[in-house]
N, C-alpha and C. Protein backbone atom coordinates (compact mmCIF):
# COMPACT_ATOMS: atom_id res chain seq x y z
N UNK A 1 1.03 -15.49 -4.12
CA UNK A 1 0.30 -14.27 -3.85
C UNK A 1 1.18 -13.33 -3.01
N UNK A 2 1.18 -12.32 -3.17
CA UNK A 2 1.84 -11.18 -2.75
C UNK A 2 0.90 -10.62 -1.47
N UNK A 3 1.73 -10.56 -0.15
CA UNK A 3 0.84 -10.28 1.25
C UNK A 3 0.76 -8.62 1.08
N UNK A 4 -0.32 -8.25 1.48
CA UNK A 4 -0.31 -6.39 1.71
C UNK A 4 0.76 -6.17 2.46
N UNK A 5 0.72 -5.18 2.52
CA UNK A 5 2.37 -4.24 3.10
C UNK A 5 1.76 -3.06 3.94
N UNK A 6 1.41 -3.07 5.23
CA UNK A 6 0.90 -1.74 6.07
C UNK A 6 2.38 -1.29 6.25
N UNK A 7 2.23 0.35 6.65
CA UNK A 7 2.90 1.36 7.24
C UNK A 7 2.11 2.01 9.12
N UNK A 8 2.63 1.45 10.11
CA UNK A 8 1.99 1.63 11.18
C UNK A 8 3.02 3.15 11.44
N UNK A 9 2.19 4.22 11.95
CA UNK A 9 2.47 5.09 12.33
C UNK A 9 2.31 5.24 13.43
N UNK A 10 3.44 5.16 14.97
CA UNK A 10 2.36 5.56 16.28
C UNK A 10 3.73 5.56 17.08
N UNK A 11 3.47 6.29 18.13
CA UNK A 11 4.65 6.50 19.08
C UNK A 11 4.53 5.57 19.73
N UNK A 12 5.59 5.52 20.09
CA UNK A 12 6.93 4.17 20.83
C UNK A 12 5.78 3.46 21.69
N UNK A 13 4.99 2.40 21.94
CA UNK A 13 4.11 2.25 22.56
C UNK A 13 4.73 1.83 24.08
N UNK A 14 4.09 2.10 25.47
CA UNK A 14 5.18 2.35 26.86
C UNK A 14 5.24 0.70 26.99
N UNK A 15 3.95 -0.67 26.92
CA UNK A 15 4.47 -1.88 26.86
C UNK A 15 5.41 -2.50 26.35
N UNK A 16 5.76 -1.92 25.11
CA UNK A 16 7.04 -2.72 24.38
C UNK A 16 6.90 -3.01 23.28
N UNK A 17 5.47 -3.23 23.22
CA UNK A 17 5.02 -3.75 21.74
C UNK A 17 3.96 -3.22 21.46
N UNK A 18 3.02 -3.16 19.95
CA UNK A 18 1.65 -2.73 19.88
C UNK A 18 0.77 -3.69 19.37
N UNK A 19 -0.04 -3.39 20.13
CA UNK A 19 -1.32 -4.46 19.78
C UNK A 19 -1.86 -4.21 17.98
N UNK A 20 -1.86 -3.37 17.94
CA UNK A 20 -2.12 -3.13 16.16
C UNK A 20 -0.95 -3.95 15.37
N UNK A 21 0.33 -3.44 15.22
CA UNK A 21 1.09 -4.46 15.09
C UNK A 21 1.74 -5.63 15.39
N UNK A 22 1.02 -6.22 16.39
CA UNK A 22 1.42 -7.79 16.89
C UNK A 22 -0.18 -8.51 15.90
N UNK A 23 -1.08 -7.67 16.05
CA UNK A 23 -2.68 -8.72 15.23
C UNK A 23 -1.94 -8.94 13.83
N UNK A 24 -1.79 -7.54 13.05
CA UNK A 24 -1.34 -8.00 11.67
C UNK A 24 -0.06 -8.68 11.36
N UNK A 25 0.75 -9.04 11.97
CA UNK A 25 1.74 -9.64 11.91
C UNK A 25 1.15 -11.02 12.26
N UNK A 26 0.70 -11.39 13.29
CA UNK A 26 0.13 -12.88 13.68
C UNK A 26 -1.11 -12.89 12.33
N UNK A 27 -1.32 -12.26 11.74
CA UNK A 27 -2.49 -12.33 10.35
C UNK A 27 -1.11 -12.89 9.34
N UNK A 28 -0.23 -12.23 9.19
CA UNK A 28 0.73 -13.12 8.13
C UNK A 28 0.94 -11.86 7.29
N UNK A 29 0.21 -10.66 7.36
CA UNK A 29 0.46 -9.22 6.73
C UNK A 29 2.22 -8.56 7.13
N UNK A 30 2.50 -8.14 6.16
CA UNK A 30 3.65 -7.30 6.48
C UNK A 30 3.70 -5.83 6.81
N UNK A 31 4.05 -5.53 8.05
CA UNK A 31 4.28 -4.45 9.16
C UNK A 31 5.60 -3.65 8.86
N UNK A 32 5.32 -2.58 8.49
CA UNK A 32 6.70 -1.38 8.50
C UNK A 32 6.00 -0.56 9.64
N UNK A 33 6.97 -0.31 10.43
CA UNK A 33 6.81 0.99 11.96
C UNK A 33 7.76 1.84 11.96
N UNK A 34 6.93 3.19 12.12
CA UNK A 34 7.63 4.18 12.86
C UNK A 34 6.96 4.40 13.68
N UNK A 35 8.01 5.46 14.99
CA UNK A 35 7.40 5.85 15.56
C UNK A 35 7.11 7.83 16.05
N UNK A 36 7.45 8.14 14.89
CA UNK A 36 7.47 9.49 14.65
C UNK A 36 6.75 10.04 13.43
N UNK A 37 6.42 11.09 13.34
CA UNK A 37 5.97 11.79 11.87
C UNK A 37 7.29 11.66 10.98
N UNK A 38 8.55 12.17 11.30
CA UNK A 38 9.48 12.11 10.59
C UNK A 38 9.69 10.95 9.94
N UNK A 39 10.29 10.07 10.81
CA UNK A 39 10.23 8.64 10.34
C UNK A 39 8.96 8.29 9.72
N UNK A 40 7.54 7.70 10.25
CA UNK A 40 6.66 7.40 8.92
C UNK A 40 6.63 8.58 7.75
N UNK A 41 6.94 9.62 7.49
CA UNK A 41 7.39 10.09 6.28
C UNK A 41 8.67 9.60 5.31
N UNK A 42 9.74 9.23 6.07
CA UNK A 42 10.50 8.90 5.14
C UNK A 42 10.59 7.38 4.97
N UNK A 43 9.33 6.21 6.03
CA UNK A 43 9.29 5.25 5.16
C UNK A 43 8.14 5.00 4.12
N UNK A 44 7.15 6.02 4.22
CA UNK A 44 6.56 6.02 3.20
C UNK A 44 7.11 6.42 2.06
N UNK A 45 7.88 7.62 2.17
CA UNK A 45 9.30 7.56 0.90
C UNK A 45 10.00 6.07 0.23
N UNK A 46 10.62 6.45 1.49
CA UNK A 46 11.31 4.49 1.49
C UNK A 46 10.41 3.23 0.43
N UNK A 47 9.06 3.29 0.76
CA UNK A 47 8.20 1.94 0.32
C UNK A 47 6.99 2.90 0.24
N UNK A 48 6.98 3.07 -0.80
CA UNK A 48 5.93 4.60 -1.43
C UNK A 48 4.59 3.26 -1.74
N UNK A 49 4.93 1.82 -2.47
CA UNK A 49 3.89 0.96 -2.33
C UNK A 49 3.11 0.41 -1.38
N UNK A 50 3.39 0.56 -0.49
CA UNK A 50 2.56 0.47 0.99
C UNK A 50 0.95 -0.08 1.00
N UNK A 51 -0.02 -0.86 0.68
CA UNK A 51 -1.19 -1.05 0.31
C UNK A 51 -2.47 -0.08 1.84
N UNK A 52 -1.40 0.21 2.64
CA UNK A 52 -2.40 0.93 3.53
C UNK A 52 -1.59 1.59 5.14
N UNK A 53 -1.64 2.54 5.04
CA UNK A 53 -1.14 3.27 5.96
C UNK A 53 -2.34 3.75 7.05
N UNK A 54 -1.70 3.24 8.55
CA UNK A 54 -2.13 3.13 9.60
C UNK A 54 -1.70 4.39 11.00
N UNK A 55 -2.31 5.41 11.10
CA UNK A 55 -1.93 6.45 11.89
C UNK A 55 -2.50 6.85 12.95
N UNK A 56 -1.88 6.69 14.20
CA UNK A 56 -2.35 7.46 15.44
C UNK A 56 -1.73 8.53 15.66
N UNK A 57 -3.28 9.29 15.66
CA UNK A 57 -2.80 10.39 16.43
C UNK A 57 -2.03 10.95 17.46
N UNK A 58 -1.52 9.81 18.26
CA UNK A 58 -0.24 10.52 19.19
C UNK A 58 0.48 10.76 19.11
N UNK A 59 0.58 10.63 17.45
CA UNK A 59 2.19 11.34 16.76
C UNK A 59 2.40 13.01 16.74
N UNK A 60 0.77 13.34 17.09
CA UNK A 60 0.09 14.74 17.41
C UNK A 60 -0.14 15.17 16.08
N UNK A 61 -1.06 16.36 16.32
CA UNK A 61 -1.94 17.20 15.17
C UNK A 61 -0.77 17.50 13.86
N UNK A 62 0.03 17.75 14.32
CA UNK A 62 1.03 18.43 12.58
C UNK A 62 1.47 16.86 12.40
N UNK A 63 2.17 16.22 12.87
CA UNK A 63 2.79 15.25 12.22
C UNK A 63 1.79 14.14 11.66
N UNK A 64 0.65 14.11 12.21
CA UNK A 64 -0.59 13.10 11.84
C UNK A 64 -1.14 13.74 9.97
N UNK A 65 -1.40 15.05 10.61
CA UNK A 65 -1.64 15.74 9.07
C UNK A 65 -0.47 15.81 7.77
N UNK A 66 0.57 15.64 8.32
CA UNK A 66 1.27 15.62 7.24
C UNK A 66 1.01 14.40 6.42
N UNK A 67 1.43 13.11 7.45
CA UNK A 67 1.59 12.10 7.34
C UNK A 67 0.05 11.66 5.98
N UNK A 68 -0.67 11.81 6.57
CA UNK A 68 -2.38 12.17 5.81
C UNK A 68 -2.01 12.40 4.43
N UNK A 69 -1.12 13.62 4.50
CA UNK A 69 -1.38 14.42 3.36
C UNK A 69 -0.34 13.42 1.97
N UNK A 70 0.60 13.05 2.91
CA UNK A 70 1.60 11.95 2.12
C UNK A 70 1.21 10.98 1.94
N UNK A 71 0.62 10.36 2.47
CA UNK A 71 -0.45 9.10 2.23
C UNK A 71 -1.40 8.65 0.55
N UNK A 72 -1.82 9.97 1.02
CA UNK A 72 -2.70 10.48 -0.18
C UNK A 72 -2.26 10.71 -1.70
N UNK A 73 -1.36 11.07 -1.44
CA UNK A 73 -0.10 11.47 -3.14
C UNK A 73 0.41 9.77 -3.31
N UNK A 74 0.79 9.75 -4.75
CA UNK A 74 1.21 8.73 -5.46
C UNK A 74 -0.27 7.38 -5.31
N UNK A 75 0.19 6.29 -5.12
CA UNK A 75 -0.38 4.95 -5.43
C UNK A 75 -1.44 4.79 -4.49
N UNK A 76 -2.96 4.49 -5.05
CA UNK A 76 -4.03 4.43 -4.06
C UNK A 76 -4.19 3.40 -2.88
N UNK A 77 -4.11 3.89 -1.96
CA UNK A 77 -4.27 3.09 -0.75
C UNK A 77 -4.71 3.46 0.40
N UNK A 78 -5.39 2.40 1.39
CA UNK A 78 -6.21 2.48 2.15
C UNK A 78 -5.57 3.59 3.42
N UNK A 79 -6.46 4.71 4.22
CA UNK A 79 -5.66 5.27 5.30
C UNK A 79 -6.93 5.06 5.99
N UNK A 80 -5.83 4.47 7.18
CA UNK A 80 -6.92 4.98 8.66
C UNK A 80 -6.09 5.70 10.15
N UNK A 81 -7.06 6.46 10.47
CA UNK A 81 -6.46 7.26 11.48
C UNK A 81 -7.16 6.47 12.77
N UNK A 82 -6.20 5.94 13.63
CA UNK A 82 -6.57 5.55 14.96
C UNK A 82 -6.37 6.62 15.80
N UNK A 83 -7.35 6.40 17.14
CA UNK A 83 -6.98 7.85 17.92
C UNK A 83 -8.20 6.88 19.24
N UNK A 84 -7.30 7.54 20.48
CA UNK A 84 -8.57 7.08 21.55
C UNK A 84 -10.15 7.37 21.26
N UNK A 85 -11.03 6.21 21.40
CA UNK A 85 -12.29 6.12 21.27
C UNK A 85 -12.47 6.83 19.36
N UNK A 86 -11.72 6.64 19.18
CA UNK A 86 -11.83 7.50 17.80
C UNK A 86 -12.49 8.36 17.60
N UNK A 87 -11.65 9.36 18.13
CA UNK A 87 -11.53 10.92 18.47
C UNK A 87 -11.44 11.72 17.34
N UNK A 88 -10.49 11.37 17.08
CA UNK A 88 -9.58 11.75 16.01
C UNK A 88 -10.14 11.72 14.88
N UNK A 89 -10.70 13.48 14.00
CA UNK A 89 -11.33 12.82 12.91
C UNK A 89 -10.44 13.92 11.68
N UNK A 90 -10.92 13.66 10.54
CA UNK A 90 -9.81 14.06 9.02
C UNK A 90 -10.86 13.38 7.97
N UNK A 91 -10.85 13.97 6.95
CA UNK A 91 -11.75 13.38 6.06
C UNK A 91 -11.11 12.61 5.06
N UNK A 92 -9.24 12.73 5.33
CA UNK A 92 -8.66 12.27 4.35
C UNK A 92 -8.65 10.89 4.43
N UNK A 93 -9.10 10.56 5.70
CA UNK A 93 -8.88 9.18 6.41
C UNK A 93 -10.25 8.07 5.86
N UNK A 94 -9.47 7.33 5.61
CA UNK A 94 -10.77 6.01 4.68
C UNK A 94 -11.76 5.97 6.61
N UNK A 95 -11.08 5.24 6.86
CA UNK A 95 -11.35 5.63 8.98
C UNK A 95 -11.25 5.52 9.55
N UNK A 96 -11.79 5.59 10.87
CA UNK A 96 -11.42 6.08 12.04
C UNK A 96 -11.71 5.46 13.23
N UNK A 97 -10.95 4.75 13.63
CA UNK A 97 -11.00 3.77 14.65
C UNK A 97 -10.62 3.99 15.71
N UNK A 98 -10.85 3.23 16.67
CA UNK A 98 -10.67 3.59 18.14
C UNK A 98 -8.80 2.90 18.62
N UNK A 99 -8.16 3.28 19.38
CA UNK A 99 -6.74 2.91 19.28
C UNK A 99 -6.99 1.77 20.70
N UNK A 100 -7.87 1.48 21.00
CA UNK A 100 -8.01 0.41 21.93
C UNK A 100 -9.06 -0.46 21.56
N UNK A 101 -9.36 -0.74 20.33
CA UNK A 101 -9.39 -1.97 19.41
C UNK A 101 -9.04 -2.40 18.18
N UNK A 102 -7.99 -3.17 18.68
CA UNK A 102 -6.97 -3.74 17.34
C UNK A 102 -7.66 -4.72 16.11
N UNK A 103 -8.89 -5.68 16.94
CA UNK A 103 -9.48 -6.42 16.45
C UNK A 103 -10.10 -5.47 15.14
N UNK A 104 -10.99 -4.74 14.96
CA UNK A 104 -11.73 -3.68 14.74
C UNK A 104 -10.39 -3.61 13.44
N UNK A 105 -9.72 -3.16 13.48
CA UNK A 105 -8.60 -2.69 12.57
C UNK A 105 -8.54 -4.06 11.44
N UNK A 106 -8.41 -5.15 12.37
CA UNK A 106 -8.28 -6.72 11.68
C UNK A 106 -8.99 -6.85 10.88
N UNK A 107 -10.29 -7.05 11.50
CA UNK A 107 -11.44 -7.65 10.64
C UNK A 107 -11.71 -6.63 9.41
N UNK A 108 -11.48 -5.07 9.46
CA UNK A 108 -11.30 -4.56 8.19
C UNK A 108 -10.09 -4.50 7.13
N UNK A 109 -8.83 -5.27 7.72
CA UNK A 109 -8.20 -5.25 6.59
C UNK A 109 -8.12 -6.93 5.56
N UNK A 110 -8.67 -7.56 6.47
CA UNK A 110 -9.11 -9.32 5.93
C UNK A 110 -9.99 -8.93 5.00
N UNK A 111 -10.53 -8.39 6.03
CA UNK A 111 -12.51 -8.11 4.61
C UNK A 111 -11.51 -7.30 3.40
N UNK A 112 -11.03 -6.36 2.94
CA UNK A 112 -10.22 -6.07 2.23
C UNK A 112 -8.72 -6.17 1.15
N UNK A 113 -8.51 -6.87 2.34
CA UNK A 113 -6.97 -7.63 1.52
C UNK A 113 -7.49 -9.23 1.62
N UNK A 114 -7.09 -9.64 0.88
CA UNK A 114 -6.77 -11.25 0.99
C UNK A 114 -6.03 -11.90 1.79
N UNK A 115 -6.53 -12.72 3.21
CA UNK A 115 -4.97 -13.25 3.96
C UNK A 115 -3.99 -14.29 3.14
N UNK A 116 -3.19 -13.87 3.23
CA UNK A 116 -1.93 -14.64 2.47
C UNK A 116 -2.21 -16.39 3.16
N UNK A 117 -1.84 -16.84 2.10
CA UNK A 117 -1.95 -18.61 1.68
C UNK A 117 -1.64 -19.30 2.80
N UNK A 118 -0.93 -19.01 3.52
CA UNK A 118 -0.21 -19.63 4.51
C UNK A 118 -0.81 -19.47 5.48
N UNK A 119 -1.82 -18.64 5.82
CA UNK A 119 -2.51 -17.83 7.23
C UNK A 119 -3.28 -19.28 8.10
C-alpha cells in the first residue's frame, strides 16, 4: 500500500520542530515541509501528487492565498488551513483547524487516509 504524502506549509517553528509534523510522521504518513509561501509553492510544483496540503497561516495573508489557490489546480486533494484557535478562514479550505491541536489534524487524516501497514 502506498502511504499518503502531506505538504506541511508553516514558518520555521521557534522549538525546532512541529507538532503537526512530528504526529504524522510518528503515524507512518509521509511529510514534505516548507517553511515559506515560496518554497511550499515550488514543492507543490516539485510533488504536484501530494494527497493533502496542510497550511498555516503564519506564512501570512498573500502567501497562504496563493498557496490555496495552487492547491486547488491539478489532482484532487484534501486542504486544510491551520491558524490560531482557527481563525483563519477561506472557503477554499476542506478546514480549518486550530494550530494548537495537532491531534485534531490526526484523527482527520486516519479517518481519511488509510494508516500504512506497518503503523
Amino acid at each position: 500500500m502506498v502511504r499518503a504524502t502531506f505538504l506541511v506549509a508553516e514558518p520555521r517553528p521557534q522549538e525546532g520542530i512541529s507538532a503537526r509534523k512530528l504526529v504524522l510522521e510518528t503515524a507512518l504518513f509521509n511529510v514534505i515541509t516548507a517553511y515559506d509561501g515560496p518554497g511550499a509553492l515550488g514543492m507543490l510544483e516539485k510533488f504536484p501528487n501530494v494527497d493533502a496540503v496542510i497550511i498555516h497561516s503564519g506564512l501570512g495573508e498573500s502567501a497562504y492565498k496563493k498557496l490555496l489557490q495552487a492547491a486547488q489546480s491539478g489532482k484532487k486533494r484534501l486542504i486544510f488551513l491551520i491558524s490560531p484557535n482557527a481563525t483563519a478562514r477561506d472557503e477554499r479550505a476542506d478546514f480549518h483547524l486550530s494550530s494548537h491541536d495537532p491531534k485534531e489534524l490526526l484523527d482527520i487524516v486516519v479517518d481519511r487516509f488509510q494508516l500504512p501497514e506497518d503503523a
